[in-house]
PDB file of N, CA and C in Angstrom:
ATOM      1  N   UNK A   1     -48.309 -75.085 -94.117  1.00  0.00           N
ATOM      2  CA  UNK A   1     -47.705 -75.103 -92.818  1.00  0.00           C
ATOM      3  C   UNK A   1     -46.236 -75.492 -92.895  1.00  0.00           C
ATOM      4  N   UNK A   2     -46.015 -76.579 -93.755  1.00  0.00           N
ATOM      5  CA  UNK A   2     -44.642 -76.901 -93.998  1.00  0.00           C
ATOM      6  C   UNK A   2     -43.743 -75.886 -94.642  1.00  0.00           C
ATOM      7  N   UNK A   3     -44.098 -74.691 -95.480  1.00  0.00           N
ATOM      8  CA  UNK A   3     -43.456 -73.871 -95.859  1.00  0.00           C
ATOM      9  C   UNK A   3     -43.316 -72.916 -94.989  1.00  0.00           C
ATOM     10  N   UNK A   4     -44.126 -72.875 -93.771  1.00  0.00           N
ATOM     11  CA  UNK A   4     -43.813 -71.485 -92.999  1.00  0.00           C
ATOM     12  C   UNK A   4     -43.095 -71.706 -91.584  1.00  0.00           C
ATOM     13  N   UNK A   5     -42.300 -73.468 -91.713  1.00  0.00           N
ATOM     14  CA  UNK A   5     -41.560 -73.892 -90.845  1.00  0.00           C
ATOM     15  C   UNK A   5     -40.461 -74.122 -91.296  1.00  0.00           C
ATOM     16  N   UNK A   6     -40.083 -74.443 -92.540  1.00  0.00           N
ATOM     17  CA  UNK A   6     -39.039 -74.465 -93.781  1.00  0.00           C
ATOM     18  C   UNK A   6     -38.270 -72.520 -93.695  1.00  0.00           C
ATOM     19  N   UNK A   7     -39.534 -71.745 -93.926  1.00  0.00           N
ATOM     20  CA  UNK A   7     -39.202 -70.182 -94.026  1.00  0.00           C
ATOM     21  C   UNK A   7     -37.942 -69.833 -92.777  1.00  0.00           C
ATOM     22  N   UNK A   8     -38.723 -70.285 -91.311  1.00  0.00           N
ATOM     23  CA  UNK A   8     -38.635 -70.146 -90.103  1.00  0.00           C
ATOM     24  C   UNK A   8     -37.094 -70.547 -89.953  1.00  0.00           C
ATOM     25  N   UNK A   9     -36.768 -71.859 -90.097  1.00  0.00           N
ATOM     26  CA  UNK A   9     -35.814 -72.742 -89.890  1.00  0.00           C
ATOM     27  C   UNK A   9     -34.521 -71.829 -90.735  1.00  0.00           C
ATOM     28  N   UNK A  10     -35.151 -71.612 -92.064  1.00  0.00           N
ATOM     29  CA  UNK A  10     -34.099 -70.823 -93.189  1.00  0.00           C
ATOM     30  C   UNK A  10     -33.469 -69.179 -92.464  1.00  0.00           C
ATOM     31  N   UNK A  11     -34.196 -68.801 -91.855  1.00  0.00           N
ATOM     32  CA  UNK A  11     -33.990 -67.538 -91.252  1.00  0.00           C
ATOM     33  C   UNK A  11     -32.913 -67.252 -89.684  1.00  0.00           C
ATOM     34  N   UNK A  12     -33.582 -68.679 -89.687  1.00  0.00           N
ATOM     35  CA  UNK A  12     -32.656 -69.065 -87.814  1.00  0.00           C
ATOM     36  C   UNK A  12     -31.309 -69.297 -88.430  1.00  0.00           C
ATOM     37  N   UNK A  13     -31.080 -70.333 -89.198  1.00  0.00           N
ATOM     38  CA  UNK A  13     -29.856 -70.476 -89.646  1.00  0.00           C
ATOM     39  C   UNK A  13     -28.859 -69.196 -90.106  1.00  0.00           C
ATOM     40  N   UNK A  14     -30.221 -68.511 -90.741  1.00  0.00           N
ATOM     41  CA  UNK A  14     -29.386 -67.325 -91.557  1.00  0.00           C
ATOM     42  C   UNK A  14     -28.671 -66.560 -90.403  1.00  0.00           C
ATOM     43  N   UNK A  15     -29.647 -66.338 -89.533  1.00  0.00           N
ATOM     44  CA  UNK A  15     -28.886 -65.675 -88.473  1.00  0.00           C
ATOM     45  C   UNK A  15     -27.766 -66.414 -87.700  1.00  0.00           C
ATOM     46  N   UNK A  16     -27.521 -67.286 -87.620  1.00  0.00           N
ATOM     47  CA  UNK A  16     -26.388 -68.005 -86.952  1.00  0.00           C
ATOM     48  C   UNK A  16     -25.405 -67.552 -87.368  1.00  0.00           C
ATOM     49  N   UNK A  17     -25.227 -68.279 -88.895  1.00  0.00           N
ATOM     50  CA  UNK A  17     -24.359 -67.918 -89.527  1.00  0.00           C
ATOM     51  C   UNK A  17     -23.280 -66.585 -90.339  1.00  0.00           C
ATOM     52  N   UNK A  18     -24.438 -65.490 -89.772  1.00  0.00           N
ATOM     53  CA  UNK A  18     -24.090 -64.042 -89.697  1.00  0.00           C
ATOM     54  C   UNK A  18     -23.429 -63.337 -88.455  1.00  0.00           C
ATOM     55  N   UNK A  19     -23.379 -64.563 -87.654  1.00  0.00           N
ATOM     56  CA  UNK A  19     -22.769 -64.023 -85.963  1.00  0.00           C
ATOM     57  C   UNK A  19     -21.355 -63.632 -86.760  1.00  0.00           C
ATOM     58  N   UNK A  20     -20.856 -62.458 -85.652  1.00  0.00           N
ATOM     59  CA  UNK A  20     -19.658 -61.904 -85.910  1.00  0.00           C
ATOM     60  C   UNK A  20     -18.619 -62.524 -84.649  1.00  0.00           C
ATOM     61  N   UNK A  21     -17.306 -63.160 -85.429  1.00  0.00           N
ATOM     62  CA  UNK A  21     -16.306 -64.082 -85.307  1.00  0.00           C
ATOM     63  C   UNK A  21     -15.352 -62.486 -83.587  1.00  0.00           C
ATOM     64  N   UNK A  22     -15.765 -62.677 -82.268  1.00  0.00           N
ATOM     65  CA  UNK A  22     -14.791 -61.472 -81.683  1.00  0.00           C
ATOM     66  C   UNK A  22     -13.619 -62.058 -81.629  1.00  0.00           C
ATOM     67  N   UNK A  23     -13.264 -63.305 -81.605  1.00  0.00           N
ATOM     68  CA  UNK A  23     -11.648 -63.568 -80.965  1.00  0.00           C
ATOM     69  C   UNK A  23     -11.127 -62.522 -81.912  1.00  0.00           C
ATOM     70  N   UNK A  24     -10.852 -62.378 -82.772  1.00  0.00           N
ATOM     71  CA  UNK A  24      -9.503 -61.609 -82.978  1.00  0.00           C
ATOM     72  C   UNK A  24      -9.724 -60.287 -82.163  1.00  0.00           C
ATOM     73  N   UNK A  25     -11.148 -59.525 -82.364  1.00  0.00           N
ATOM     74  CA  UNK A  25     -11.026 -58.204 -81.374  1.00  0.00           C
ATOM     75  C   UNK A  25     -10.417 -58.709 -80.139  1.00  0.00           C
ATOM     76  N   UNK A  26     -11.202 -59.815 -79.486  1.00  0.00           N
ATOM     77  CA  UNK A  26     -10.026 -60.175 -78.186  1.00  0.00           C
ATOM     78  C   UNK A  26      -8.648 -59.879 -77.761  1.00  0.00           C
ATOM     79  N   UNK A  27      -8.538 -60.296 -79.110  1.00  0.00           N
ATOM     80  CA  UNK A  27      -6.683 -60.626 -79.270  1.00  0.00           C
ATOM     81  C   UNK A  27      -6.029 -59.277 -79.188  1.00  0.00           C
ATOM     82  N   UNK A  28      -6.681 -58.329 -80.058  1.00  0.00           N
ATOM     83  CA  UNK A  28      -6.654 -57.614 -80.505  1.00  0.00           C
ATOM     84  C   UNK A  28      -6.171 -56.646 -79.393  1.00  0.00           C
ATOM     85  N   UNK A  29      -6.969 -56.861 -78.541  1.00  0.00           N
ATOM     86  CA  UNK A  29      -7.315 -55.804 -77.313  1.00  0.00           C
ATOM     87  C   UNK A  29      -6.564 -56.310 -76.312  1.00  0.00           C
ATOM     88  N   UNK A  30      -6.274 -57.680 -75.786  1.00  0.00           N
ATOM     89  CA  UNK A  30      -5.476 -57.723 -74.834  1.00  0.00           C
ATOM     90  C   UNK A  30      -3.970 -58.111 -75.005  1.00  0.00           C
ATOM     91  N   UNK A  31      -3.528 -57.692 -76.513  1.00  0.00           N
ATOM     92  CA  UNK A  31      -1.840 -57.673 -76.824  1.00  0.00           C
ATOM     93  C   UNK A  31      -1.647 -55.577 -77.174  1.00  0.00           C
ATOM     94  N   UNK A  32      -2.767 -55.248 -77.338  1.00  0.00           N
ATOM     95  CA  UNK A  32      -2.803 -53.623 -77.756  1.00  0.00           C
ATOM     96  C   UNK A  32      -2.246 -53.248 -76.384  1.00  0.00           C
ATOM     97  N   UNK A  33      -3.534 -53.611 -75.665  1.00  0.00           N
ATOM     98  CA  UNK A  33      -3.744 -52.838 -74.186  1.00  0.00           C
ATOM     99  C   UNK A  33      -2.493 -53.344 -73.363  1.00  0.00           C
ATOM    100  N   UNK A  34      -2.320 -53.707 -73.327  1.00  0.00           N
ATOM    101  CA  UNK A  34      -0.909 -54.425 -72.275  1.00  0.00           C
ATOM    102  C   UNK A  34       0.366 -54.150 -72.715  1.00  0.00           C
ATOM    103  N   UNK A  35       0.300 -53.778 -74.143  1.00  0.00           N
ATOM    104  CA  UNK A  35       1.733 -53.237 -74.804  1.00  0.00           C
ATOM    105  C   UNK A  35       1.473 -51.521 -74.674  1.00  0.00           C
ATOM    106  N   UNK A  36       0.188 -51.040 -74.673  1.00  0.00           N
ATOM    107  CA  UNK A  36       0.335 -49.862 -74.332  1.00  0.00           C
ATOM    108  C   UNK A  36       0.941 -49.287 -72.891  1.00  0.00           C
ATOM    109  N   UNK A  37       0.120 -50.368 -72.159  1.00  0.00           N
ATOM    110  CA  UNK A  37       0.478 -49.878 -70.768  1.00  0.00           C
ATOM    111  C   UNK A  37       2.040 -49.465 -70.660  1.00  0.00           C
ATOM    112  N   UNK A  38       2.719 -51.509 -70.984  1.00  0.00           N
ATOM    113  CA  UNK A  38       3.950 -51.472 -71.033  1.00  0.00           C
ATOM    114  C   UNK A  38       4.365 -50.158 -71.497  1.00  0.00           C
ATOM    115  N   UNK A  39       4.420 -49.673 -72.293  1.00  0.00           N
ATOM    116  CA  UNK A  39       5.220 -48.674 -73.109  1.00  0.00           C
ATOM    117  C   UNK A  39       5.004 -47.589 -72.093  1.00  0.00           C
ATOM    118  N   UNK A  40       4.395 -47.150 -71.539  1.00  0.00           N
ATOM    119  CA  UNK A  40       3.581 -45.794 -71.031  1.00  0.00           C
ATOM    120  C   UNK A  40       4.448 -45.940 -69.289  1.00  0.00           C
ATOM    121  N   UNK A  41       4.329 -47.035 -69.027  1.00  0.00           N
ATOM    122  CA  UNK A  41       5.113 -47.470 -67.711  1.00  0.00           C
ATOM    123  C   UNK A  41       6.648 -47.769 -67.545  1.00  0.00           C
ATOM    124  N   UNK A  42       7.167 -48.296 -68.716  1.00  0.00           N
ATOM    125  CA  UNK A  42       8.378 -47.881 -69.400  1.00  0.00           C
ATOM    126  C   UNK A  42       9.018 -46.551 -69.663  1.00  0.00           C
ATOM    127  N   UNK A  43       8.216 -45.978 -70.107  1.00  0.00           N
ATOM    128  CA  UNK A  43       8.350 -44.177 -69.948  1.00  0.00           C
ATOM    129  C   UNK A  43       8.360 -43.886 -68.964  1.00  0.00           C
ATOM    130  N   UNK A  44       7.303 -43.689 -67.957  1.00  0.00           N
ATOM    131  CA  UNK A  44       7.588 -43.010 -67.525  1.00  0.00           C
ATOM    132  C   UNK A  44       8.858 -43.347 -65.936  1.00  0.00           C
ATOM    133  N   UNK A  45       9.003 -44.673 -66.111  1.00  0.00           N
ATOM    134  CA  UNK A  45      10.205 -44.939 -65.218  1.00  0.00           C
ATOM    135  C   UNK A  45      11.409 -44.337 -65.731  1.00  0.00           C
ATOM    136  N   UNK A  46      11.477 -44.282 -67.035  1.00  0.00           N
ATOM    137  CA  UNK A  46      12.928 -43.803 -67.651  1.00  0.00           C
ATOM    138  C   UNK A  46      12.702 -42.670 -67.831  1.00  0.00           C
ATOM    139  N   UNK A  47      12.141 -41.727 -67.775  1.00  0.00           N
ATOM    140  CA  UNK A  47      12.068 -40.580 -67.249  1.00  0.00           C
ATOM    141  C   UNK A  47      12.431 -39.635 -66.683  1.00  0.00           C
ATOM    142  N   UNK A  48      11.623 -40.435 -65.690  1.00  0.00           N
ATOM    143  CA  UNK A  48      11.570 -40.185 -63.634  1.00  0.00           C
ATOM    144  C   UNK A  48      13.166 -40.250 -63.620  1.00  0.00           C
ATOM    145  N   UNK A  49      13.686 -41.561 -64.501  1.00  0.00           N
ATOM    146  CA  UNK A  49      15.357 -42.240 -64.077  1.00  0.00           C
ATOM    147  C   UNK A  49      16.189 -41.007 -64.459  1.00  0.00           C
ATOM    148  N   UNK A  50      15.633 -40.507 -65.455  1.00  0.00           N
ATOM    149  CA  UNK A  50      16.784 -39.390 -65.759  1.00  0.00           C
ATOM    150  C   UNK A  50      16.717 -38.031 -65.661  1.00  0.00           C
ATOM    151  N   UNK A  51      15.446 -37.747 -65.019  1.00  0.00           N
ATOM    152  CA  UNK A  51      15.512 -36.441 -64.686  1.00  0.00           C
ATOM    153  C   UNK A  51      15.992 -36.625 -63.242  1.00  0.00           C
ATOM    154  N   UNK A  52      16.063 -37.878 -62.789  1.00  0.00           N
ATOM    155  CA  UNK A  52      16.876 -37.395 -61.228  1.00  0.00           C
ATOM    156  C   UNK A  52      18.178 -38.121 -61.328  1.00  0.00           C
ATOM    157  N   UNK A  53      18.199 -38.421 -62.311  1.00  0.00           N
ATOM    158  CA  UNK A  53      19.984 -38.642 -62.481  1.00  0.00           C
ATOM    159  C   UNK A  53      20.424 -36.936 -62.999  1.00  0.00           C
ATOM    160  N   UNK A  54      19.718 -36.272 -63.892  1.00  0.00           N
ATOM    161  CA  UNK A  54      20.494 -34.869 -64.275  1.00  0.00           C
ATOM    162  C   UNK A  54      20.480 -34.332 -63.131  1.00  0.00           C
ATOM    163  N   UNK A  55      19.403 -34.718 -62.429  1.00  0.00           N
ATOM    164  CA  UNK A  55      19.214 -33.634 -60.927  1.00  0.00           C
ATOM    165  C   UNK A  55      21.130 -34.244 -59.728  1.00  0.00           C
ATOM    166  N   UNK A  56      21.181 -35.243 -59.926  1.00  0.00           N
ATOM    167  CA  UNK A  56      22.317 -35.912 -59.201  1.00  0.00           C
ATOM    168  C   UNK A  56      22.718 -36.800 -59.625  1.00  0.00           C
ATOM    169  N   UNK A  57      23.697 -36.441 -60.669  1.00  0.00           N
ATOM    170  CA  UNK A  57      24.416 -37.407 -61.366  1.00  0.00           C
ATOM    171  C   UNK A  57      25.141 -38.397 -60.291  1.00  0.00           C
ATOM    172  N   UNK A  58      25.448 -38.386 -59.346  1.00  0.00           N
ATOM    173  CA  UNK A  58      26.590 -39.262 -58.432  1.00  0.00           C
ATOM    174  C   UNK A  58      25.339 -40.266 -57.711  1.00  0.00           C
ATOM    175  N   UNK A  59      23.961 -40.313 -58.021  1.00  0.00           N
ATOM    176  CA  UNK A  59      23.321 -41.352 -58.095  1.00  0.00           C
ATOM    177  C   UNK A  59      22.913 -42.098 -59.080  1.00  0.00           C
ATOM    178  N   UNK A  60      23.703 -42.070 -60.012  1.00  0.00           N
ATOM    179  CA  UNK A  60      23.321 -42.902 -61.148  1.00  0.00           C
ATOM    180  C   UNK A  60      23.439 -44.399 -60.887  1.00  0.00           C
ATOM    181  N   UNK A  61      24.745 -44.977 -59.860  1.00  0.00           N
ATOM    182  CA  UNK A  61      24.454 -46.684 -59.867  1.00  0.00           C
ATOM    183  C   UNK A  61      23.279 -46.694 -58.844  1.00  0.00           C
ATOM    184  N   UNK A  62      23.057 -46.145 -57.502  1.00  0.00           N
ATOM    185  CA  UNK A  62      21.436 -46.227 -57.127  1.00  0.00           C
ATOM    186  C   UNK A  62      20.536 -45.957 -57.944  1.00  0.00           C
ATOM    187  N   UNK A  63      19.968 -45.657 -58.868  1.00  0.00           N
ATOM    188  CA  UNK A  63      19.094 -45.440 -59.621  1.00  0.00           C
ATOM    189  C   UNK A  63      18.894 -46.210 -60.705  1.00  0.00           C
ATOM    190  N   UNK A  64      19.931 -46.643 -61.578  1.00  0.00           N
ATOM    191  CA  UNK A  64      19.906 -47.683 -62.586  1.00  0.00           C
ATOM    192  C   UNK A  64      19.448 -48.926 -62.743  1.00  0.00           C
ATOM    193  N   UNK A  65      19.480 -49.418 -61.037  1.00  0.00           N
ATOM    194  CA  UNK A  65      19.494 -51.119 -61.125  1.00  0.00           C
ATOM    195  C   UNK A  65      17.708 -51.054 -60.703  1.00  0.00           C
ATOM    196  N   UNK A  66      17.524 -50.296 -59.723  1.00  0.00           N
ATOM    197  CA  UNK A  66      16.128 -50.381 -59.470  1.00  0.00           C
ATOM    198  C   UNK A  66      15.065 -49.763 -60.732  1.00  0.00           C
ATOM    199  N   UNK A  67      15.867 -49.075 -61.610  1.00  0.00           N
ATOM    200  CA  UNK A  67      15.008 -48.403 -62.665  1.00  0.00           C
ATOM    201  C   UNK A  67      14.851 -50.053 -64.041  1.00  0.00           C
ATOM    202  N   UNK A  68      16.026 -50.439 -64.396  1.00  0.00           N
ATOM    203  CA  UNK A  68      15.940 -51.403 -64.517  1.00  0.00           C
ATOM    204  C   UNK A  68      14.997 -52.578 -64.138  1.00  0.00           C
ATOM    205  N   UNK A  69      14.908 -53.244 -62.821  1.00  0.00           N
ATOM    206  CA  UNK A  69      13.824 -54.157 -62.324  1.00  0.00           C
ATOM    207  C   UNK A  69      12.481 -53.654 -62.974  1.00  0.00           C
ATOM    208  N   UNK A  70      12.177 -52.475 -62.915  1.00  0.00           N
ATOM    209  CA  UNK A  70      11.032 -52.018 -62.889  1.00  0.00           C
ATOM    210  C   UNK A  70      10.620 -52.128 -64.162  1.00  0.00           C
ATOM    211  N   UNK A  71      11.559 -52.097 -65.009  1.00  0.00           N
ATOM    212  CA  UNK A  71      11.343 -51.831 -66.033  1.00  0.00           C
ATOM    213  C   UNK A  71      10.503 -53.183 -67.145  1.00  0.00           C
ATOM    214  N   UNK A  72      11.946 -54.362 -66.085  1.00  0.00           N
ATOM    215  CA  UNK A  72      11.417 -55.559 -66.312  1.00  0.00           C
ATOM    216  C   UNK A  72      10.328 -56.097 -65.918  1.00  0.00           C
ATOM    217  N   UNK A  73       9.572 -55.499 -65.049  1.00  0.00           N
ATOM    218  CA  UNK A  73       8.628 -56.005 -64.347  1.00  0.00           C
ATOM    219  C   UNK A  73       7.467 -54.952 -65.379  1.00  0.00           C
ATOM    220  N   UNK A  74       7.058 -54.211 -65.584  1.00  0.00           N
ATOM    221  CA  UNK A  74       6.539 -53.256 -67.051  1.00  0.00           C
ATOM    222  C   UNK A  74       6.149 -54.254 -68.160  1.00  0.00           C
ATOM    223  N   UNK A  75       7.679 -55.065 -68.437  1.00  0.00           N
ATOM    224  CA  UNK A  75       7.794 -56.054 -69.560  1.00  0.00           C
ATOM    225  C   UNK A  75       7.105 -56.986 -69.558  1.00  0.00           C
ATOM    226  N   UNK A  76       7.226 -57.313 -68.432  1.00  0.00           N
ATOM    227  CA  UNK A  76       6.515 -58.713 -68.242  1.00  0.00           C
ATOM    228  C   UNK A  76       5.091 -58.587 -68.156  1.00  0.00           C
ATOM    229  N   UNK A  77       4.542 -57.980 -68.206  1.00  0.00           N
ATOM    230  CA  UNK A  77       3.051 -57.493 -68.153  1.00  0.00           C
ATOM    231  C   UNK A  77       2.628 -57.535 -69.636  1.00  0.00           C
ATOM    232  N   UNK A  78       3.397 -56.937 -70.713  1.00  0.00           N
ATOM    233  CA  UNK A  78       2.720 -57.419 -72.001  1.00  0.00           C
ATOM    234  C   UNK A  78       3.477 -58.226 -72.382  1.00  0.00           C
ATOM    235  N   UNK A  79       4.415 -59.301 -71.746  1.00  0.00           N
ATOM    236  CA  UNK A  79       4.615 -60.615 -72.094  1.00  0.00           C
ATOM    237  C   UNK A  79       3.150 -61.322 -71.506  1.00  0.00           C
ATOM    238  N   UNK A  80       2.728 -61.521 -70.446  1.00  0.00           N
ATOM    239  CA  UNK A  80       1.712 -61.910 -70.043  1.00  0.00           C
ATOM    240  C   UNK A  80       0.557 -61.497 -71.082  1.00  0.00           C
ATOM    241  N   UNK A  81      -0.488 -60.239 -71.629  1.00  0.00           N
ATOM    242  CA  UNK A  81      -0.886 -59.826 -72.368  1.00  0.00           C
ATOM    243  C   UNK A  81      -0.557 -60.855 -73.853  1.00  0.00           C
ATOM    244  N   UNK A  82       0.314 -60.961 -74.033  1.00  0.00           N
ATOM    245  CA  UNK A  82       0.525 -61.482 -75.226  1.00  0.00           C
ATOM    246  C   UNK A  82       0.243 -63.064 -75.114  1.00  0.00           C
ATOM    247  N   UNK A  83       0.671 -63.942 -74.197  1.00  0.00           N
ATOM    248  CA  UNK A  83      -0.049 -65.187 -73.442  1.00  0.00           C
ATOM    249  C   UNK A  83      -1.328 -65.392 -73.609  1.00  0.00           C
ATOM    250  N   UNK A  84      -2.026 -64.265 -72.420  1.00  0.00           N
ATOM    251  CA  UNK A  84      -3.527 -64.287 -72.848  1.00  0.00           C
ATOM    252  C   UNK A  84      -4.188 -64.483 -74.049  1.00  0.00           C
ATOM    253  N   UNK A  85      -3.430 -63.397 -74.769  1.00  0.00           N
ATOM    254  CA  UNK A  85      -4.031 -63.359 -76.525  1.00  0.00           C
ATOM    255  C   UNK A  85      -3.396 -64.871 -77.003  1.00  0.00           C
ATOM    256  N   UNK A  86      -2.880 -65.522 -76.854  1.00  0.00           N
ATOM    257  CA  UNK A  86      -2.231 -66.848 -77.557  1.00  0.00           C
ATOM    258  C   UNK A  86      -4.012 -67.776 -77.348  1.00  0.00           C
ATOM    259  N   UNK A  87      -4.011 -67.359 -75.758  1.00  0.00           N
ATOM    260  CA  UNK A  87      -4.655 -68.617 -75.045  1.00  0.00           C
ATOM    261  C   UNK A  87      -6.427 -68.262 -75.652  1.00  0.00           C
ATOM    262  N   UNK A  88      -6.506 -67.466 -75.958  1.00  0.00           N
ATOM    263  CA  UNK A  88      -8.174 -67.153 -76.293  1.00  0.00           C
ATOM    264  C   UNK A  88      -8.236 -68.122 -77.539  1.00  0.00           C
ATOM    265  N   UNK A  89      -9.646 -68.463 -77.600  1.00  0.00           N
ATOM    266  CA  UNK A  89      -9.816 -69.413 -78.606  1.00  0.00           C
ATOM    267  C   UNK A  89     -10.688 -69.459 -79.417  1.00  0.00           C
TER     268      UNK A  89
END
């Protein structure tokens, strides 16, 4: 009886210790995903910015400063992303 609670005990452990470690997929995924976005939302503002600046060049200072903000605000989203991934543990 003592060996087939010894067996038991040896097997539970085994499995514990075979769990797979996700933080890094975590990490992984919410500095990927948030720098993708960024990038993709970054595009396509600078874009948008310059196909309607070729369309009307004599709006280029209306168009710059708000293309800008936006851009920063894009940024700050996988600055945040990258936070998250700091903060997982």
């Amino acid at each position: 009886m003592a060996d087939k609670e010894n067996i038991m005990e040896n097997q539970v452990v085994g499995a514990v210790s075979t769990a797979v470690n996700l933080v890094p997929l975590a990490k992984a995924l919410a500095i990927g995903l948030t720098g993708i976005g960024a990038a993709l939302g970054i595009g396509m503002v600078g874009a948008k910015a310059m196909e309607s600046i070729g369309r009307n060049p004599e709006a280029t200072g209306k168009i710059l400063v708000p293309m800008l903000i936006v851009s920063a605000f894009a940024e700050a989203v996988a600055i945040y992303g990258l936070v998250i991934a700091f903060s997982i543990k």
